[in-house]
Protein backbone atom coordinates (compact mmCIF):
# COMPACT_ATOMS: atom_id res chain seq x y z
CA UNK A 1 86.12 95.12 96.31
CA UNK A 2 85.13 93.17 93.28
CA UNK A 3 81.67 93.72 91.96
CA UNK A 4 79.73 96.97 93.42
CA UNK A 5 76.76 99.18 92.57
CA UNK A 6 76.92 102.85 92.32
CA UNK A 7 73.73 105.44 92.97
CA UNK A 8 73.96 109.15 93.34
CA UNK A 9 71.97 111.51 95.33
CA UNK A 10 71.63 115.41 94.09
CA UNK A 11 70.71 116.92 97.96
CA UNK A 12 71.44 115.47 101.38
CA UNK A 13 67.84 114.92 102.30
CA UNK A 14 67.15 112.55 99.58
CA UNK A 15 70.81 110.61 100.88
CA UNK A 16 69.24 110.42 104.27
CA UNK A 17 65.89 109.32 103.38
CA UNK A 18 67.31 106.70 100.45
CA UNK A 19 69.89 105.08 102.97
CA UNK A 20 67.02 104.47 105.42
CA UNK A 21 65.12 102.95 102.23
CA UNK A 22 68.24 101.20 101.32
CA UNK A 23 68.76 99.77 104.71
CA UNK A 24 65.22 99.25 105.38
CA UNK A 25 65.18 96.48 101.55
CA UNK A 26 68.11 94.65 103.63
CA UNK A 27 70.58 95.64 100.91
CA UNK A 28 74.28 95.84 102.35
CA UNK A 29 75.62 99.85 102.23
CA UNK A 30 79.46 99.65 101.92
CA UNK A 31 80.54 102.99 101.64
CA UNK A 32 78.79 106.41 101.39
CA UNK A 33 80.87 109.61 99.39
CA UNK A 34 79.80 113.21 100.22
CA UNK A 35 81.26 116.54 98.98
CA UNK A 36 80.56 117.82 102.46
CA UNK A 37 79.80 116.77 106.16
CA UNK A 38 76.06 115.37 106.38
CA UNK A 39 74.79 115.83 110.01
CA UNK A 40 73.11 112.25 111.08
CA UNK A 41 74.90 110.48 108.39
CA UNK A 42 76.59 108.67 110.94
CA UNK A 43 73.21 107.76 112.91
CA UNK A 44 71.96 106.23 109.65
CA UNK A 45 74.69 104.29 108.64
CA UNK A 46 75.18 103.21 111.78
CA UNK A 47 78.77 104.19 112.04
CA UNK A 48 80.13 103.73 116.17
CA UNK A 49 81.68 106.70 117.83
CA UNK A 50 85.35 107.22 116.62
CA UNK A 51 88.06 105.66 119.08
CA UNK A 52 90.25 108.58 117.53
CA UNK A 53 90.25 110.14 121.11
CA UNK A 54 91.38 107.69 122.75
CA UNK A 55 94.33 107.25 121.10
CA UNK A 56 94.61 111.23 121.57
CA UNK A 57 94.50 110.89 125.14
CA UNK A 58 97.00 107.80 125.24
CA UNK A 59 99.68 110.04 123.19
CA UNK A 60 99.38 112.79 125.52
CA UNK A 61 99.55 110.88 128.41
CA UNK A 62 103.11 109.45 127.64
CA UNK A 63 103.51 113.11 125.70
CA UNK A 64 103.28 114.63 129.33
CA UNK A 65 104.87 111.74 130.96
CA UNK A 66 107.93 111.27 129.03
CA UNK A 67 108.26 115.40 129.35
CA UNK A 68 108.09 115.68 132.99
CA UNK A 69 109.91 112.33 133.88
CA UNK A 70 112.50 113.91 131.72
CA UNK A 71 112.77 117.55 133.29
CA UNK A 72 112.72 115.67 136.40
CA UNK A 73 115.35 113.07 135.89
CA UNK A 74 117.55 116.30 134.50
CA UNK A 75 117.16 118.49 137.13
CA UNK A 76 117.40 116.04 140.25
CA UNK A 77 119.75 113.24 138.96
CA UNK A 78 121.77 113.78 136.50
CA UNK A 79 122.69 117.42 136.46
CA UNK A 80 121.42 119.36 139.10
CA UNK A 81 122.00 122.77 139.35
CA UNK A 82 121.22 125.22 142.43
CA UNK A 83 119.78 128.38 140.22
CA UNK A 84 118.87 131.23 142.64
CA UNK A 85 117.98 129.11 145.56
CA UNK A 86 114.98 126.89 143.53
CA UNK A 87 114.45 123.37 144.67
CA UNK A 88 116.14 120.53 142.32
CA UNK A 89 112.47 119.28 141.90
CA UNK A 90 110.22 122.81 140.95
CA UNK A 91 107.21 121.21 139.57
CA UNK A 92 105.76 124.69 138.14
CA UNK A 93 108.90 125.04 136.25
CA UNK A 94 108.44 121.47 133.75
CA UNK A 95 104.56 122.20 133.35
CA UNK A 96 105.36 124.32 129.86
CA UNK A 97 107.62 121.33 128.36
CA UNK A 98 105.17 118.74 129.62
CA UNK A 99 102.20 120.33 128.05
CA UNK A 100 104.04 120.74 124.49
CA UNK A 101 104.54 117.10 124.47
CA UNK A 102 101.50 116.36 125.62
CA UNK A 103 100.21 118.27 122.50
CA UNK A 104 102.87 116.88 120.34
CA UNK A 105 102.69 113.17 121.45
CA UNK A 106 98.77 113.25 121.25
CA UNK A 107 99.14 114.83 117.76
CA UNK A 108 101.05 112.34 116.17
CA UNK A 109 99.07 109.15 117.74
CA UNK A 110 96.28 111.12 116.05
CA UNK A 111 97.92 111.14 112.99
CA UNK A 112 99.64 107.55 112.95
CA UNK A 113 96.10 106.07 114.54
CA UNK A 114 94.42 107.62 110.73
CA UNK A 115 96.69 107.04 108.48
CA UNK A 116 96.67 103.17 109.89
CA UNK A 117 93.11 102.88 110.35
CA UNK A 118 92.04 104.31 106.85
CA UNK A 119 94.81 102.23 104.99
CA UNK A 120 96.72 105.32 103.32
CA UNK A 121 100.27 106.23 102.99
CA UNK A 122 102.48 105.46 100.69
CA UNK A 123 101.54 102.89 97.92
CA UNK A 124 97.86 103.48 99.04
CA UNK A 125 95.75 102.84 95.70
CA UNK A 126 92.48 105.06 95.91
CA UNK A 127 89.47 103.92 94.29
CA UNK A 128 87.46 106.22 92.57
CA UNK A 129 83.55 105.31 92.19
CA UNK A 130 82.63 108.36 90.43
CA UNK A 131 84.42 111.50 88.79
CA UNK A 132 81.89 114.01 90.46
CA UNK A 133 81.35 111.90 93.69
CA UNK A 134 82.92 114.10 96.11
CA UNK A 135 81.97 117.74 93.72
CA UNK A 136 78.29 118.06 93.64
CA UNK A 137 76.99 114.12 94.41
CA UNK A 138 76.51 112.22 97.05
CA UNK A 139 77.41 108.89 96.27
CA UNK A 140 76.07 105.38 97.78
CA UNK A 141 78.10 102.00 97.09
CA UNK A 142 76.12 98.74 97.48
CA UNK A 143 77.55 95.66 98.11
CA UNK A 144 76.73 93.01 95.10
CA UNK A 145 77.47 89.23 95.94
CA UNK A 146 80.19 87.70 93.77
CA UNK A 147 78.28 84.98 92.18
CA UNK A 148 74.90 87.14 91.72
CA UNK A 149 72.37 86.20 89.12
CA UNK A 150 71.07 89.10 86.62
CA UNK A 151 67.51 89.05 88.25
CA UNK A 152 69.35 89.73 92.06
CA UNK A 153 71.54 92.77 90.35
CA UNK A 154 68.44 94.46 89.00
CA UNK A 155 66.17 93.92 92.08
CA UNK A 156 68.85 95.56 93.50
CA UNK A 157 69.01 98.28 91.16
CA UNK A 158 64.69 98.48 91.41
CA UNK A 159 65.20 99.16 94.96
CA UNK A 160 67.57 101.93 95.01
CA UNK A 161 65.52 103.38 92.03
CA UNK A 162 62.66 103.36 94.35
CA UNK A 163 64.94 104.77 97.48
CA UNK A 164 65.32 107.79 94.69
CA UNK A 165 69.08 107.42 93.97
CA UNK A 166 70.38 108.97 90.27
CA UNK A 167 72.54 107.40 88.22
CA UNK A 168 72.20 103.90 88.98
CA UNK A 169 75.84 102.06 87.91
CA UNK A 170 76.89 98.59 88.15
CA UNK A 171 81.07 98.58 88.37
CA UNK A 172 83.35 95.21 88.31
């Protein structure tokens, strides 16, 4: 991220209605900061549903797999024991196990899948746009070309003015 323009927004309304402004003058939105969860923020931007649940239902899957083919493997091959006349192979018996991995398994995919997607962990550098961004603003990042001339930077500016945004800041 080299050259950027900052804008706040005081209520959630005005976000909404600016980023449809924003959108609507062809400027590029690259991120969007809020202190809380704005219903149809997503719509707007145009975000796509979250895979995230896939990836839970993939880790769950081999969660519950690896659990039961386990219990099973145990209790039929490799040490079977005759416990009060129940069958080598009691199915009922390796649901518990199979659904704590399947909850375990499908939690950490979760976890891994985020951490991966959103580039954090260790050595992650965060970038912070504004001091308050995330306390009491709402905070919209426009893209600005590398190489833009002066008169490009504050038509952009004019137009984000006009969408209503606050605190209008060009960062490098």
């Amino acid at each position: 991220m080299s050259k950027y323009i900052t804008a706040y927004y005081s209520d959630e309304e005005d976000l909404l209605k600016g980023i449809g402004q924003i959108k609507a003058d062809g400027l590029k939105i690259m991120d969007v900061l809020t202190p809380f969860p704005v219903h149809g923020l997503d719509k707007a931007l145009s975000i796509p549903r979250s895979r995230l649940t896939r990836v839970a239902f993939w880790g769950g899957a081999v969660g519950a797999t690896l659990g039961f083919g386990f219990q099973a493997w145990v209790f039929t091959i490799d040490y079977p024991l005759n416990i009060g006349g129940k069958p080598f192979f009691a199915v009922p018996s390796f649901m518990p196990v199979a659904f704590e991995l399947t909850v375990l398994f499908s939690a950490f995919a979760m976890v891994i899948a985020f951490f991966l997607s959103n580039k954090l962990g260790p050595g992650a550098k965060p970038v912070i746009h504004d001091e308050r961004a995330t306390d009491d603003r709402f905070l919209v990042v426009v893209e600005v070309e590398e190489n833009s001339p002066e008169e490009r930077i504050s038509q952009i500016e004019q137009a984000l003015a006009n969408a209503g945004a606050e605190g209008i800041t060009l960062k490098a």
